[in-house]
Every structure is written in structure tokens, then in C-alpha cells.
N, C-alpha and C. Protein backbone atom coordinates (compact mmCIF):
# COMPACT_ATOMS: atom_id res chain seq x y z
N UNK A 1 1.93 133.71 121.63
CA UNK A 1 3.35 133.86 121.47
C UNK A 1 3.99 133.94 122.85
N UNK A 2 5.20 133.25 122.79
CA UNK A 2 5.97 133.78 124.16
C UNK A 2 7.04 134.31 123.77
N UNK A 3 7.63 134.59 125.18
CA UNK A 3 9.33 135.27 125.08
C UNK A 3 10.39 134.13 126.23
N UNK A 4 11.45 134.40 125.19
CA UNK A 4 12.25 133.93 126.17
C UNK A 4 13.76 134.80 126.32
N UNK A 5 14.24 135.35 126.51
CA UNK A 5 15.35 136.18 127.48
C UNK A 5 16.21 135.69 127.94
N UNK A 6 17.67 135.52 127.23
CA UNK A 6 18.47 135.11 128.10
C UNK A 6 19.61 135.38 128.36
N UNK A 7 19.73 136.17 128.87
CA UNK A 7 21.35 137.15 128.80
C UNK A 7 21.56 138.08 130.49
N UNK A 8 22.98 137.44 131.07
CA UNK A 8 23.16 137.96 132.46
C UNK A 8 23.10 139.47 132.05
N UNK A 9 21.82 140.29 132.59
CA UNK A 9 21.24 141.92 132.48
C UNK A 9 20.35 141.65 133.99
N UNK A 10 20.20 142.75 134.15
CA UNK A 10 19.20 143.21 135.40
C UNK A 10 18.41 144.37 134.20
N UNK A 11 18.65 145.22 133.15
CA UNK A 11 17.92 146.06 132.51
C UNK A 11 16.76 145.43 131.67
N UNK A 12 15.88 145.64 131.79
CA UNK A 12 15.04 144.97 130.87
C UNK A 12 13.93 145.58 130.14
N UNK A 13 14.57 147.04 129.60
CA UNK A 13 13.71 147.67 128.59
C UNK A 13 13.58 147.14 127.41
N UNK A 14 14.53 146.29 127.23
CA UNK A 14 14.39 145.74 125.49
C UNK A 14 12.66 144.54 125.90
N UNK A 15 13.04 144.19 126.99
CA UNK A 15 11.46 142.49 127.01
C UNK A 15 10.67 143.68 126.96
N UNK A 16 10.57 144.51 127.99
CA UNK A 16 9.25 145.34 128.41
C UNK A 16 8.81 145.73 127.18
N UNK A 17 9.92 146.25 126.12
CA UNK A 17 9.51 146.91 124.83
C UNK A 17 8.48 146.11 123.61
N UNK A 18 9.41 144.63 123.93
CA UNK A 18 9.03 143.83 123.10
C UNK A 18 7.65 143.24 123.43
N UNK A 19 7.52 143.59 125.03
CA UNK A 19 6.25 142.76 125.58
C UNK A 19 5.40 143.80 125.09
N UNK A 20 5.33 145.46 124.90
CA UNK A 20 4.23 146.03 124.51
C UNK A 20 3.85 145.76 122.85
N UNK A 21 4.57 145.41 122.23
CA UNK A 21 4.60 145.25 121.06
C UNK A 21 3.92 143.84 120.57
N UNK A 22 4.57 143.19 121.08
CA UNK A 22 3.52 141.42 120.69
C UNK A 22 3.02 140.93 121.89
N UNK A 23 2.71 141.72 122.50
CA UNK A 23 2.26 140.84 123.69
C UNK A 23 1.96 139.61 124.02
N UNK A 24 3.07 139.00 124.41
CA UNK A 24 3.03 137.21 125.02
C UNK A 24 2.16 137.09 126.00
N UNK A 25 1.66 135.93 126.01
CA UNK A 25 0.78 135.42 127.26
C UNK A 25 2.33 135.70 127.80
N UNK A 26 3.04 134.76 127.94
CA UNK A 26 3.73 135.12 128.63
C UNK A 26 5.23 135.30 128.66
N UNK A 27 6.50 135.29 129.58
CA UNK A 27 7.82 136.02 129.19
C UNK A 27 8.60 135.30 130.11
N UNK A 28 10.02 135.00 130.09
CA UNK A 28 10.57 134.79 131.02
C UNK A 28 12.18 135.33 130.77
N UNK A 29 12.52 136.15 132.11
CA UNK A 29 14.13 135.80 131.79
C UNK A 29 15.09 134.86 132.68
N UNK A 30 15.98 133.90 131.59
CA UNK A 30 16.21 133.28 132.11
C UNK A 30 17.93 133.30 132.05
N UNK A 31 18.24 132.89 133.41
CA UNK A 31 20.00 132.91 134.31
C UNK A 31 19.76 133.92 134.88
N UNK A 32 21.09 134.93 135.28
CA UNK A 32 20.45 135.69 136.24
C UNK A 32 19.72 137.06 136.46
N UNK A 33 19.16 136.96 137.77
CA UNK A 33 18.06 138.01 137.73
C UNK A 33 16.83 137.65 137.69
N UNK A 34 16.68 135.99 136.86
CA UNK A 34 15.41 135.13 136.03
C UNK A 34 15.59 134.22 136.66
N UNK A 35 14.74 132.94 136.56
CA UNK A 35 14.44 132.07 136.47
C UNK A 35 15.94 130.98 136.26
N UNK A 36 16.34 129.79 136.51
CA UNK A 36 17.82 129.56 136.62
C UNK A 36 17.78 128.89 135.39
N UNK A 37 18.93 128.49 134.26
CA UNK A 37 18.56 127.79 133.37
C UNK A 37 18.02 126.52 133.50
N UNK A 38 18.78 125.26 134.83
CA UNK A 38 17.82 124.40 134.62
C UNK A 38 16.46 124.57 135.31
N UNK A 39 15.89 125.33 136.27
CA UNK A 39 14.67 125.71 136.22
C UNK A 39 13.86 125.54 135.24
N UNK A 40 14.31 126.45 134.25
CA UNK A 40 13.83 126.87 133.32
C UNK A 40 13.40 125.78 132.09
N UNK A 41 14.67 124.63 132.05
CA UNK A 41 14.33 123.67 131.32
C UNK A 41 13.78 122.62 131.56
N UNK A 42 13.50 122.50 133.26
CA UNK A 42 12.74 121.44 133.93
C UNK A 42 11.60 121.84 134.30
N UNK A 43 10.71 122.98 133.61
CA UNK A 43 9.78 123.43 133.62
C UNK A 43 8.78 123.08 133.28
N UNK A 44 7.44 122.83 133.64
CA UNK A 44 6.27 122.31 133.06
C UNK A 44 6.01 123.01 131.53
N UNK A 45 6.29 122.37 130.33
CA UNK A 45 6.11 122.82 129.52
C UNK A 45 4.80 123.75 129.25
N UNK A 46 3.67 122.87 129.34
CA UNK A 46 2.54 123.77 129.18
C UNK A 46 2.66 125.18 129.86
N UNK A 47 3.24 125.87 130.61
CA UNK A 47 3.11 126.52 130.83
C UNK A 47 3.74 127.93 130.16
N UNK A 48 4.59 127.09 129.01
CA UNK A 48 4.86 127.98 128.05
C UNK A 48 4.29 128.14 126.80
N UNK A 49 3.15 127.86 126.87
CA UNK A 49 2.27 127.93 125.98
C UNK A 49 0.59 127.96 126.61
């Protein structure tokens, strides 16, 4: 499973929470603070999975 996050926050107890709970390979947040949106969508897919 992954996560994806996307809302201008710097707080991020809600991912951390959610990451102890289902634990994703892996997580990202994305705009700011994260990863940029097109970053994010010009991203090597596999790597979200």
C-alpha cells in the first residue's frame, strides 16, 4: 500500500498516524513542504509501488 498527501501543512501527525497503522512501503507529501506536484507526477512510477 502507499500514501499520498496532499495539502499545503508542514504538520504531519495525521501521515505519521496513518503510516503506523497500515504501514506503506512507502508515503509522500506532495506541494508544499513535499515533493512539488509536477515532481510528483513526473515520477518514476514504479517507485510507487
Amino acid at each position: 500500500m502507499d500514501c499520498v498527501k496532499c495539502k499545503t501543512m508542514y504538520k504531519t501527525a495525521g501521515l505519521d498516524k496513518f503510516r503506523q497503522i497500515f504501514c506503506p512501503k512507502s508515503s509522500f507529501i506532495v506541494g508544499d513542504g513535499g515533493i512539488g506536484v509536477e515532481g510528483f507526477l513526473s515520477m518514476d512510477i514504479s517507485k510507487l509501488f
